[in-house]
Structures are given as structure tokens and as C-alpha cells.
Protein backbone atom coordinates (compact mmCIF):
# COMPACT_ATOMS: atom_id res chain seq x y z
CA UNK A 1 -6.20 22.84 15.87
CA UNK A 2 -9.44 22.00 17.20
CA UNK A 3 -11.06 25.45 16.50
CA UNK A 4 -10.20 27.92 13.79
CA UNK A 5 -12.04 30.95 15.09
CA UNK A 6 -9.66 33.90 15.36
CA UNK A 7 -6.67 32.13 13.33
CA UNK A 8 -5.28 32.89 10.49
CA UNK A 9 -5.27 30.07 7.16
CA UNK A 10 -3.34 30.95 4.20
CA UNK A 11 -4.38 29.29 0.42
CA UNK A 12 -3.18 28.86 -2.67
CA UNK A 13 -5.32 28.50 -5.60
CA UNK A 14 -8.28 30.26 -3.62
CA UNK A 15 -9.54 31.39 -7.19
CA UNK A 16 -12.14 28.52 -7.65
CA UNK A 17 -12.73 24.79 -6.63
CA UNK A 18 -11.17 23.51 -3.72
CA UNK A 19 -9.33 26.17 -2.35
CA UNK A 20 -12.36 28.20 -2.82
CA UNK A 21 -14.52 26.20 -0.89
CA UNK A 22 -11.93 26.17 2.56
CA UNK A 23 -11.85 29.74 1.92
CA UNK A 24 -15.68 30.15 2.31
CA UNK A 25 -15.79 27.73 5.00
CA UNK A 26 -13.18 28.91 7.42
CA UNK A 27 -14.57 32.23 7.11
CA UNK A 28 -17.82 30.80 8.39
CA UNK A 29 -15.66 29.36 11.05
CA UNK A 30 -14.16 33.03 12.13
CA UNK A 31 -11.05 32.33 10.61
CA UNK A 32 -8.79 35.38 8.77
CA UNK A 33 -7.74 34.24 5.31
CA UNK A 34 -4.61 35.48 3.58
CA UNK A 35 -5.77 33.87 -0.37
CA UNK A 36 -3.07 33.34 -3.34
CA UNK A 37 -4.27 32.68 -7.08
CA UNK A 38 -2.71 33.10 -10.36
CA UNK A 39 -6.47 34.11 -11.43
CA UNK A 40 -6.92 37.43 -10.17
CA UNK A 41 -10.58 37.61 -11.27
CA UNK A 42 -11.25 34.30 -9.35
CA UNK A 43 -9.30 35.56 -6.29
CA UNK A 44 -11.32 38.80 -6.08
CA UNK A 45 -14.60 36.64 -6.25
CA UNK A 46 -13.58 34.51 -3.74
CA UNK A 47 -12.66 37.66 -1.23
CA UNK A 48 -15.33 39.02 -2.02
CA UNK A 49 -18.18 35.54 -1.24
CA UNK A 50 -15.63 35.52 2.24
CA UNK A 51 -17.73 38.73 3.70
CA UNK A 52 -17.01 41.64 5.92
CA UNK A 53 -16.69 38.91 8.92
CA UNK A 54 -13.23 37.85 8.89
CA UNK A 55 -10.02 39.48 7.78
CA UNK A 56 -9.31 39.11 4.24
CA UNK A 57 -5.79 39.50 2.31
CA UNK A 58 -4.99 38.81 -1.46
CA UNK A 59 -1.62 37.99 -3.55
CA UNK A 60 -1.84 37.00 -7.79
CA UNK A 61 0.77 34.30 -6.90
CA UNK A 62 3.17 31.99 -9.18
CA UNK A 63 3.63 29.20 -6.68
CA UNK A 64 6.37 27.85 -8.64
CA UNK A 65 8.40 31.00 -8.12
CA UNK A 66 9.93 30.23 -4.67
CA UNK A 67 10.97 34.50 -4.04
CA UNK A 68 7.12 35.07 -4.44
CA UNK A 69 6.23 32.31 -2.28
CA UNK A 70 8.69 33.50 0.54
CA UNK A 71 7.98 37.00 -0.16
CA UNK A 72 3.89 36.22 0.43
CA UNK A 73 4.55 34.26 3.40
CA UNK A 74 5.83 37.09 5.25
CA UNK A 75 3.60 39.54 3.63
CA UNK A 76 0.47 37.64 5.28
CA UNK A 77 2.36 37.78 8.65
CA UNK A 78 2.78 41.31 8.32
CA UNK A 79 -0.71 41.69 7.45
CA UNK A 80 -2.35 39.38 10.11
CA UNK A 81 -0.01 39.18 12.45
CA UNK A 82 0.50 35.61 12.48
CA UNK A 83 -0.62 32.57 10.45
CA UNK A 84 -1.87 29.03 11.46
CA UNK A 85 -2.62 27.22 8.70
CA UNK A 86 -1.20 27.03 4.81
CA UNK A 87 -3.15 25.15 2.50
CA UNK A 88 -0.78 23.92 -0.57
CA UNK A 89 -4.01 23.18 -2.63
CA UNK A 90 -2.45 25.13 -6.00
CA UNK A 91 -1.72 22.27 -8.74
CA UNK A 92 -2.23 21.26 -12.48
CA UNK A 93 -2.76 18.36 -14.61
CA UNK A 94 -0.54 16.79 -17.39
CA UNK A 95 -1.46 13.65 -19.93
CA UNK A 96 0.47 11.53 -22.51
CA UNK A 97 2.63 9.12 -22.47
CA UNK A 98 6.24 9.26 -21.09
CA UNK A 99 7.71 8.50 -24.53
CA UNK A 100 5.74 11.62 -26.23
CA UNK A 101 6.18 14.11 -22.91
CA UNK A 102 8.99 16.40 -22.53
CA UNK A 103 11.35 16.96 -19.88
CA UNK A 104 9.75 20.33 -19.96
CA UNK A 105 6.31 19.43 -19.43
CA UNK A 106 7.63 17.34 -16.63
CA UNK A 107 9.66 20.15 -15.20
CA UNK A 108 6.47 22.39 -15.81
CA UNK A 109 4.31 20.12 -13.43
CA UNK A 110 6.84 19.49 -11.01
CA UNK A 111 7.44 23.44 -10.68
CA UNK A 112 4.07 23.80 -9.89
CA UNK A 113 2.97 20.65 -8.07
CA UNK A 114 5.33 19.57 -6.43
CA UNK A 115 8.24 22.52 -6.03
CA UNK A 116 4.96 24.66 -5.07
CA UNK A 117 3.80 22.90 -2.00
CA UNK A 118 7.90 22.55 -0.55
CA UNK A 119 7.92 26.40 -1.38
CA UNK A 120 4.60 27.05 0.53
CA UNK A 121 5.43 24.62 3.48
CA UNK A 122 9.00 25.51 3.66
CA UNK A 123 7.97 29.52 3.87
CA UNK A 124 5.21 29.25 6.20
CA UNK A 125 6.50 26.62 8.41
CA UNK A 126 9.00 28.92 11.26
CA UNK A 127 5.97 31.44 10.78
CA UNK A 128 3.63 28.63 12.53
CA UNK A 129 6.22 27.39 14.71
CA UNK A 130 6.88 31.32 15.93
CA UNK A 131 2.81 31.03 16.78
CA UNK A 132 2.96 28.51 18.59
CA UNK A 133 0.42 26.30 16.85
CA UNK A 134 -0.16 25.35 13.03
CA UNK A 135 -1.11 22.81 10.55
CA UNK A 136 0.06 21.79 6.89
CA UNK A 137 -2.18 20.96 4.63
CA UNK A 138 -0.80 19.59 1.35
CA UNK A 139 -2.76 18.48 -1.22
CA UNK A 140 -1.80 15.37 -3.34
CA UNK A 141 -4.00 13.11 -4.93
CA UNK A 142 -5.29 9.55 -5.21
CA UNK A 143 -2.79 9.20 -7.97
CA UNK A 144 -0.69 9.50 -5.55
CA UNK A 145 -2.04 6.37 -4.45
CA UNK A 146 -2.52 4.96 -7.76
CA UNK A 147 -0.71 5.19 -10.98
CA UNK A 148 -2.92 5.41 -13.71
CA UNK A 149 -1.53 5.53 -17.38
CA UNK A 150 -0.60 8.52 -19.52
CA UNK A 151 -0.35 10.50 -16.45
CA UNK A 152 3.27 9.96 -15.20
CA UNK A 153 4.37 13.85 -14.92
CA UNK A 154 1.07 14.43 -12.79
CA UNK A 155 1.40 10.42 -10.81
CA UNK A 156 5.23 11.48 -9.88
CA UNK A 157 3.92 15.21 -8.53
CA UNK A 158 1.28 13.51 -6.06
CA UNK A 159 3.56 10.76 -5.17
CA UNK A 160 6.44 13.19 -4.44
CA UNK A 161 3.87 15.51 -2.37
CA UNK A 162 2.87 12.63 -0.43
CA UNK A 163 6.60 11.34 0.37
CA UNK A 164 6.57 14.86 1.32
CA UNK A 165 3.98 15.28 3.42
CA UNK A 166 4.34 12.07 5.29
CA UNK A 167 7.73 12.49 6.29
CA UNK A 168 7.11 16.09 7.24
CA UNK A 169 4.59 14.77 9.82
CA UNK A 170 7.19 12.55 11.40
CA UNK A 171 10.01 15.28 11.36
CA UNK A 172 7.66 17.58 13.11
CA UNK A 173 6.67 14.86 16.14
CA UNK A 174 10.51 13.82 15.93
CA UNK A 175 11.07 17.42 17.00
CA UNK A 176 8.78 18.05 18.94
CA UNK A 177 7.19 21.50 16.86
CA UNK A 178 3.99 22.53 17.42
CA UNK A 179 2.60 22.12 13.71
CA UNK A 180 1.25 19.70 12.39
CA UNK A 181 0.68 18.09 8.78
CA UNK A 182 -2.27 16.59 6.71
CA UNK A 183 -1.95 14.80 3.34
CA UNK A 184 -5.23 14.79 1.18
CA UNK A 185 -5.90 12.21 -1.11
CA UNK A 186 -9.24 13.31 -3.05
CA UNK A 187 -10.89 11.57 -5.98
CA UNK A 188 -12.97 13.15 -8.51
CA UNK A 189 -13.75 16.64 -7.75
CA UNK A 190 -16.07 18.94 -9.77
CA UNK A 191 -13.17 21.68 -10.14
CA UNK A 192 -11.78 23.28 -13.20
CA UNK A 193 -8.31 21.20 -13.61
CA UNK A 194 -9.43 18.91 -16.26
CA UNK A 195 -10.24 22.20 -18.39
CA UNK A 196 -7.06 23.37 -17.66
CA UNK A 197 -4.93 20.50 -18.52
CA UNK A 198 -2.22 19.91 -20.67
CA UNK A 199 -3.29 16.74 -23.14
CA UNK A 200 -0.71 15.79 -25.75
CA UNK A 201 -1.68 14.48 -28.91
CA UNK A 202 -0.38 10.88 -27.95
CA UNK A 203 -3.34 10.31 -25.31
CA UNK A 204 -5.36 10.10 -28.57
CA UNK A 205 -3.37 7.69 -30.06
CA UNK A 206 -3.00 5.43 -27.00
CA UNK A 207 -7.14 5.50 -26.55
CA UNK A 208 -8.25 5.50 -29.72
CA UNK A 209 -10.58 8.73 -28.61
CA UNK A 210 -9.92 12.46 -29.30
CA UNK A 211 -8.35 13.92 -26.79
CA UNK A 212 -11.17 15.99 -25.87
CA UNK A 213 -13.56 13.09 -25.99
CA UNK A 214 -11.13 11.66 -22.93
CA UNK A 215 -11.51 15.07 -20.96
CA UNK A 216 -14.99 14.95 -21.22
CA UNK A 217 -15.59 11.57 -20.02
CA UNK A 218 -12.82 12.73 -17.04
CA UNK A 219 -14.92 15.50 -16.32
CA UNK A 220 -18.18 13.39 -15.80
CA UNK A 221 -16.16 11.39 -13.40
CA UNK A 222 -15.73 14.28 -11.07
CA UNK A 223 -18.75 13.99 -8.67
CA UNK A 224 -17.88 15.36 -5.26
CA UNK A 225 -18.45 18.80 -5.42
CA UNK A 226 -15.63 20.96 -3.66
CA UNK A 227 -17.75 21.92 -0.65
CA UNK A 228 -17.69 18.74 0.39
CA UNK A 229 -14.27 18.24 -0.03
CA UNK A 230 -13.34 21.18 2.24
CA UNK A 231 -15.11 19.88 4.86
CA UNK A 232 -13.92 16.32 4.98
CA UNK A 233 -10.67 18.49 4.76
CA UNK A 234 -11.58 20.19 7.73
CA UNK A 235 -12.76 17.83 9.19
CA UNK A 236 -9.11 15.91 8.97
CA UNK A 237 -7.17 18.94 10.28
CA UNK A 238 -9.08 19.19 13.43
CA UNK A 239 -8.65 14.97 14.03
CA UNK A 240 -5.24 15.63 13.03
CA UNK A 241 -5.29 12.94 10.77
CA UNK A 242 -2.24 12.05 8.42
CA UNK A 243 -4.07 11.27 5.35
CA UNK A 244 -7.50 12.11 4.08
CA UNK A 245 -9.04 10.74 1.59
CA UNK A 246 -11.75 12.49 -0.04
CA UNK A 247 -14.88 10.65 -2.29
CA UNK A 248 -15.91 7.17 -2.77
CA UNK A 249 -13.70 6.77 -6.14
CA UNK A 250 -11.25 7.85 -3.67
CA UNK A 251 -11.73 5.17 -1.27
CA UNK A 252 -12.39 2.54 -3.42
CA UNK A 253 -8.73 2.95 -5.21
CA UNK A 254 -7.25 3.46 -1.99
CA UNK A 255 -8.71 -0.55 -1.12
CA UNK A 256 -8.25 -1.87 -4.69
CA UNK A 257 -4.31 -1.00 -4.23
CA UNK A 258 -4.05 -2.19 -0.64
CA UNK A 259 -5.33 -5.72 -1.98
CA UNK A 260 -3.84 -5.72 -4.88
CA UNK A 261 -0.38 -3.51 -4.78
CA UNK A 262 0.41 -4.52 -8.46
CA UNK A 263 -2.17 -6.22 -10.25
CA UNK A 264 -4.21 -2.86 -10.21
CA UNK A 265 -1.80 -1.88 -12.53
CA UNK A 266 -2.89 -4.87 -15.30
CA UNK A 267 -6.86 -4.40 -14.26
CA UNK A 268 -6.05 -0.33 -14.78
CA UNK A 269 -4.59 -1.25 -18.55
CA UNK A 270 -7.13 -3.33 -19.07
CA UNK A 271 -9.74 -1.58 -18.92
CA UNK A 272 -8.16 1.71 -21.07
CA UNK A 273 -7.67 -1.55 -23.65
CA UNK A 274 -11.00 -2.55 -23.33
CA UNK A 275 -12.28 1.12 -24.51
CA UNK A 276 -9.61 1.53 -27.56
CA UNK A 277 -11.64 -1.74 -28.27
CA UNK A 278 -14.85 -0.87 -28.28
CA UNK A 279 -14.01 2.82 -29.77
């Protein structure tokens, strides 16, 4: 997909941040956009910053509900005839540590993070192939790359969606389909997830730090704004590339673990020890 003018992208969490930004940039592109949010408010505002120029279709969506997933995938077909691209971009965060986390807070992320983007790819995938052309777009994380501690319900999501993803990209040249498939791999992005985490009590205990003193100093780490995101995104869709990483925090872990597959880990600790100390 070198062009996106007169195609058809679908999107979940189109409500704000990243899946916001593709939205408004694919419509400056020419391309129809069928949008999915559980934030109806968001999703409106987002449709609504699109313009008159494109084609425009909205769904409140649950992606962890696989009917609704299935049942929006060929809704949007109905609606625009075809589709080219989905965008799995929905996902949440979860700290603590694995000791103090429940199996249902890591059945809660894995609904959502993972099960979501299988659901989304899974639906929209013979819809694509029935077009002829299409792409995948499934958003994981650097900690997908990287394991960082109290984060092992959100580290297994991203590592399962880039398993995922990456042998998705070989079944498809295996057989020969006409889609395609992108992993993404961004760092610190000024979005709203870190608001919207869950925190358990036990990251304070394991830092030293309130909990929300941690999500604050997460938040100021989050310096590439979404915009520029969806366009390295873009960007990586139309090169056809099989991973994209997005932000220098980004590509700096991505080298740190290539030259050092396991001592990151002790460097990692150390320096979360190093700030218990000095709190």
C-alpha cells in the first residue's frame, strides 16, 4: 500500500492519542475511515476533526468482546464497501508486581491487549484478502522488546502481540495473500494510557514512591507526541516494513537489548533500586 487515497482504514481506539492522530492523517491522505472507541465523546471528536473530505463511520466498541469485533468488521464493509487497512492500536496499561496481581487483572489486560488485536486481525483479515490488497497494523510496544519490572501483565500483552504479528507476516508471504502486516514498537508517547492505568498498591511498596508520584514521573517520560507517531507509522506501512519502532527511548532500548539480551534486565533493576534509594 503505497497510496491510501480512496481506501478504506479501520481503527480502534480512534478516541484520542494514537489512533487519533492516523485517523486525522489518513483523512488528509483521502482515505475513508471506519473509527472504533469505547469513548464515545472522544470518537465523535475525532469524526468530527476528520472533515467532510473522506467517508467517515463510527462504532462505541469493546475490543475484547470478539461478537462486537466480528460484528463491526462486517458492519464497516457494509458501510464502505471494502476495507484496506485495520489498525489494532486499542490497549491498556497494568502495574505491580506478579506476586500482588491477580489472575484477573492479567486476564483483564490480555482481553483487551492482546485477545483484542487477534479479534481485530482475525475479523478483518478475509475482508482485505476479498479486496485484493490490505495491511495489518498491530500495535505492541517496546516492552515488547524489553521487560521492565512491575509490568508483567502489560510486558506478556506486547510480547504476545508481537509473536503475533511477526508470525502473521510470514503466514501471509507463506501463502501468498495479498495483505500485509506491520508491528509497532513505540516508546514514550504523550497519550492518555498512563492516566488510565491500573497501579496496585504494591508498585508503591517496591519503589518506595506513591503510586501516583511513579505515574507522574511516567508521564513526563512520554515525549513524542502522537502525530508523530502516526506518521512514522505511516510511513512503515507504505515501506512495508515488519517492525517500527517509534521515538528515540524507543530506539535506544531496542540497541541496549540487542547488546545486552540479559544484563538489561540487572541495569533495568538497578536503576528502580537506585531511586527506592535515594527516595
Amino acid at each position: 500500500m503505497k497510496s491510501f487515497t480512496g481506501r478504506t482504514a479501520a481503527i480502534t481506539g480512534a478516541g484520542s492519542g494514537i489512533g487519533r492522530a492516523l485517523a486525522l492523517r489518513l483523512a488528509g491522505d483521502g482515505c475513508h475511515l471506519a473509527l472504533a472507541d469505547r469513548d464515545a465523546a472522544g470518537l465523535a471528536e475525532t469524526a468530527a476533526l476528520a472533515g467532510p473530505q473522506v467517508r467517515v463511520t463510527t462504532a462505541e466498541l469493546d475490543v475484547s468482546d470478539e461478537k462486537a469485533v466480528y460484528g463491526w468488521a462486517d458492519a464497516v464493509v457494509a458501510d464502505h464497501g471494502a476495507v484496506h487497512m485495520i489498525v489494532n492500536n486499542a490497549g491498556v496499561a497494568l502495574s505491580g508486581t506478579t506476586g500482588a496481581l491477580s489472575l484477573e487483572d492479567y486476564r483483564w489486560i490480555m482481553d483487551i491487549n492482546f485477545w483484542g488485536v487477534v479479534y481485530g486481525t482475525k475479523a478483518f483479515l478475509p475482508h482485505m484478502e476479498t479486496a485484493g490488497t490490505g495491511h495489518v497494523v498491530n500495535l505492541s510496544s517496546i516492552f515488547g522488546v524489553a521487560a521492565q519490572p512491575l509490568m508483567s501483565g502489560y510486558n506478556a500483552s506486547k510480547y504476545a502481540v508481537r509473536g503475533f504479528t511477526e508470525s502473521l507476516r510470514q503466514d501471509l508471504e507463506l501463502t501468498g495473500s495479498p495483505v500485509s502486516a506491520t508491528c509497532v514498537h513505540p516508546g514514550g508517547i504523550r497519550t492518555n494510557i498512563a492516566k488510565a492505568a491500573r497501579v496496585d498498591d504494591s508498585v508503591a511498596a517496591a519503589t518506595g514512591r506513591p503510586a501516583a508520584d511513579a505515574t507522574a514521573e511516567f508521564e513526563r517520560m512520554l515525549t513524542t507526541t502522537p502525530d508523530r507517531a502516526a506518521k512514522t507509522i505511516l510511513d512503515g506501512v507504505r515501506r512495508n516494513q515488519r517492525r517500527v519502532l517509534i521515538g528515540p527511548d524507543a530506539w535506544a532500548i531496542d540497541s541496549m537489548v540487542r547488546l545486552l539480551p540479559t544484563t538489561y534486565q540487572r541495569i533495568v533493576t538497578g536503576v528502580v533500586r537506585s531511586r527506592r534509594r535515594k527516595g
